[in-house]
Protein backbone atom coordinates (compact mmCIF):
# COMPACT_ATOMS: atom_id res chain seq x y z
CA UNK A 1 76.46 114.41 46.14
CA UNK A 2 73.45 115.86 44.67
CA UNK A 3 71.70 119.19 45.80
CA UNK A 4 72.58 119.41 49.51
CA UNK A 5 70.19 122.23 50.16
CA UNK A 6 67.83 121.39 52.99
CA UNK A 7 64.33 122.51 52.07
CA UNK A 8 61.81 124.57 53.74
CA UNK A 9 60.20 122.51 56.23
CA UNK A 10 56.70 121.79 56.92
CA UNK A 11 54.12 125.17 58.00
CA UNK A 12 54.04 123.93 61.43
CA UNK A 13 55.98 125.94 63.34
CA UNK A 14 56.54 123.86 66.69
CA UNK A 15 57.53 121.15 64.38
CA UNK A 16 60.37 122.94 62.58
CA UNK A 17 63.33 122.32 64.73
CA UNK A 18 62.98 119.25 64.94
CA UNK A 19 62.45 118.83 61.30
CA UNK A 20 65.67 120.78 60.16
CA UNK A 21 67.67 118.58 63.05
CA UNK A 22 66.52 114.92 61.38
CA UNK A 23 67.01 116.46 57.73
CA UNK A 24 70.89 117.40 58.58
CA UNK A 25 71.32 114.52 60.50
CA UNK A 26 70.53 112.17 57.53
CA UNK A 27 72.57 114.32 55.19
CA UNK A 28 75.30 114.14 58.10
CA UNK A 29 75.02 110.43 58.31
CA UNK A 30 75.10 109.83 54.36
CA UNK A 31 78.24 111.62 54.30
CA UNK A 32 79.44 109.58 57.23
CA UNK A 33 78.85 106.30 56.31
CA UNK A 34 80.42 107.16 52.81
CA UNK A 35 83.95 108.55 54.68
CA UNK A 36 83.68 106.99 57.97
CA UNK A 37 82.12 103.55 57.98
CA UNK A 38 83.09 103.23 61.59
CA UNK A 39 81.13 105.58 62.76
CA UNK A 40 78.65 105.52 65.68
CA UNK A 41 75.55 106.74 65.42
CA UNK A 42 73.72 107.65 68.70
CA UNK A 43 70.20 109.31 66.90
CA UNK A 44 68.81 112.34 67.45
CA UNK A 45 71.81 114.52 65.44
CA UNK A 46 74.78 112.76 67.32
CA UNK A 47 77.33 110.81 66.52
CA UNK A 48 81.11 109.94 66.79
CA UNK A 49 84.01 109.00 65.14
CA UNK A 50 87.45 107.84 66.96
CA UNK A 51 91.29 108.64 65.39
CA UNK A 52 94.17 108.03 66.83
CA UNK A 53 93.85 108.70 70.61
CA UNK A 54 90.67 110.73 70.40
CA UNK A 55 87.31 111.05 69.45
CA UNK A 56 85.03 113.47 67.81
CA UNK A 57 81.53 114.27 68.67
CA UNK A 58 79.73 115.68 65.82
CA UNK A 59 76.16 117.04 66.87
CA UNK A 60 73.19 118.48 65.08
CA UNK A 61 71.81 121.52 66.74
CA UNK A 62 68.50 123.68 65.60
CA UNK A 63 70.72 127.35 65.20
CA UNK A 64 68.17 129.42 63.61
CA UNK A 65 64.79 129.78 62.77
CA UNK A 66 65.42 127.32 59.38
CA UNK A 67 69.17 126.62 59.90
CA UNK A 68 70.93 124.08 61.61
CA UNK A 69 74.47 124.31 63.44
CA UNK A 70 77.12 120.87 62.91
CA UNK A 71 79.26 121.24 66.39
CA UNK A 72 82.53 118.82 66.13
CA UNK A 73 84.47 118.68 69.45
CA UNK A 74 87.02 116.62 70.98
CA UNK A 75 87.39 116.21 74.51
CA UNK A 76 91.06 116.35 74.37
CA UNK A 77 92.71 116.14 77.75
CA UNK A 78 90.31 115.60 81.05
CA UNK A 79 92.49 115.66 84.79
CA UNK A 80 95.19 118.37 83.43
CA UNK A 81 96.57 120.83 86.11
CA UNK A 82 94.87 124.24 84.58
CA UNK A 83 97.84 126.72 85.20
CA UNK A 84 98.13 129.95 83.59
CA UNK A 85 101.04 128.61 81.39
CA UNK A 86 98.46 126.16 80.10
CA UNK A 87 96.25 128.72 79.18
CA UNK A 88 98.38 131.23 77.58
CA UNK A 89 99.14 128.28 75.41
CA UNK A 90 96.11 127.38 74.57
CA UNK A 91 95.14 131.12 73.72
CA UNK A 92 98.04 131.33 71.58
CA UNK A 93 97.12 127.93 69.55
CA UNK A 94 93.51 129.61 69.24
CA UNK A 95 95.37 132.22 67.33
CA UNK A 96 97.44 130.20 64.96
CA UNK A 97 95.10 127.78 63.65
CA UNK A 98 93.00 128.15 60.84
CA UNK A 99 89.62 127.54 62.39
CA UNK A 100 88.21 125.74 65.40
CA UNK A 101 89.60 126.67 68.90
CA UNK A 102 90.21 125.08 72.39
CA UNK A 103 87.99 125.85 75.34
CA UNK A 104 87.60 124.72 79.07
CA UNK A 105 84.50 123.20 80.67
CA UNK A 106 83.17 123.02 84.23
CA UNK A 107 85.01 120.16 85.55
CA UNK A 108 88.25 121.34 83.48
CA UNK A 109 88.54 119.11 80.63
CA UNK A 110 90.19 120.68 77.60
CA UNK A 111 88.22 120.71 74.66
CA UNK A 112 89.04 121.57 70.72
CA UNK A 113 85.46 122.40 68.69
CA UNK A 114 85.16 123.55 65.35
CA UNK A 115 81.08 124.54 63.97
CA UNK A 116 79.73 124.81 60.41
CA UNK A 117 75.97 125.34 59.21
CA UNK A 118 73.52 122.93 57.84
CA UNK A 119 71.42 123.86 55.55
CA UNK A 120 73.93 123.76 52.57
CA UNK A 121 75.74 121.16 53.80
CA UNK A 122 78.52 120.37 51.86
CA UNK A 123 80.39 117.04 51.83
CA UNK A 124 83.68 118.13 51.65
CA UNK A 125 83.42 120.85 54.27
CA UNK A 126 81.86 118.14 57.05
CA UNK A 127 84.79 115.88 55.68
CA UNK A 128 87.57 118.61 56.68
CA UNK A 129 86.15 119.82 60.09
CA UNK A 130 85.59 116.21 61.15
CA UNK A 131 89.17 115.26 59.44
CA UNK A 132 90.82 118.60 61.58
CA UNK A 133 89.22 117.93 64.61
CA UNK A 134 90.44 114.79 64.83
CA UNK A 135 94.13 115.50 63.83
CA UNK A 136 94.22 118.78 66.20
CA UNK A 137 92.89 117.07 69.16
CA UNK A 138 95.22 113.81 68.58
CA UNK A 139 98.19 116.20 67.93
CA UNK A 140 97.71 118.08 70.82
CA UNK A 141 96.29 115.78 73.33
CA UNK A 142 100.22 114.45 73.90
CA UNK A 143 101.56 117.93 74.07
CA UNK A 144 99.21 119.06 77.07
CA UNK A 145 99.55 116.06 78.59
CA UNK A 146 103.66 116.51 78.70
CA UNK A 147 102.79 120.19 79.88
CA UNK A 148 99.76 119.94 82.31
CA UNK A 149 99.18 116.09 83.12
CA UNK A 150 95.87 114.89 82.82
CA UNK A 151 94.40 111.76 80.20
CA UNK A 152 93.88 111.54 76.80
CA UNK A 153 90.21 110.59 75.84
CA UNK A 154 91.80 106.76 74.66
CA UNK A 155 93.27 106.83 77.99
CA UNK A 156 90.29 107.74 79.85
CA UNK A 157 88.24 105.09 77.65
CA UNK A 158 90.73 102.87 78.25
CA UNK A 159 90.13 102.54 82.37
CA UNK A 160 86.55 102.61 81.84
CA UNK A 161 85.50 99.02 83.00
CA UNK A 162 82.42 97.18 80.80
CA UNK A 163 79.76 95.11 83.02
CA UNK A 164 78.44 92.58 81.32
CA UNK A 165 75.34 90.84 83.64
């Protein structure tokens, strides 16, 4: 890949965001399409890849005023009984990886997100965080499961029911 430097965009300021979003996106997409053909794209920044039993999100934020933010997450386990075990566990794998880290929404699904920047985006870096992602969430998803309960995100994909009128 050639220079993967995003450049300045245009003087109008309200339309910056917005610019520095599509820009990353297409770079994002490129790199996509080259290492995972089976991805989905959903516009606007967003997209998704599936491995194993999960799938990763990867999203194109604005971050800064000419810098965007790549956010790759996993919903990993959704229904899991949140105990203080679980999250001493959890806390602990947040200190042995290398980068990314598990967190807990609202409705307590247990996620695993990992975040680079945009504006040099570089092919190899995307590659890896999309790559880890994936392998942490799939690698763990089983583990927490056997601990806490709760679905994988194949599982939960898997009892979703498709209407076709």
């Amino acid at each position: 890949m050639g220079n993967n430097k995003i450049e300045k965009a245009p003087e109008k300021k309200y339309e910056a965001p917005e610019y520095y979003i599509k820009e990353t996106a297409k770079k994002v997409a490129n790199i996509l399409q080259e290492h995972f053909p089976e991805y989905m794209s959903f516009g606007t920044g967003t997209f998704t890849i599936s491995k194993g039993s999960t799938q990763v999100m990867i999203n194109v934020k604005h971050f800064l005023k000419d810098e965007t933010v790549i956010v790759c997450f996993s919903n990993v386990v959704r229904g899991a009984k949140i105990s203080t075990k679980l999250m001493h566990y959890l806390l602990r794998k947040n200190a042995e990886l290398h980068f990314g880290a598990f967190a807990l929404l609202f409705d307590g699904t247990i996620t695993f997100s990992h975040s680079i920047t945009g504006s040099h985006l570089d092919a190899n870096e995307l590659i890896t965080t999309v790559s880890s992602v994936a392998f942490i969430a799939d690698y763990y998803d089983d583990i927490i499961v056997e601990m806490a309960g709760g679905r994988r995100a194949k599982d939960h994909f898997d009892t979703v029911k498709v209407f076709n009128y």
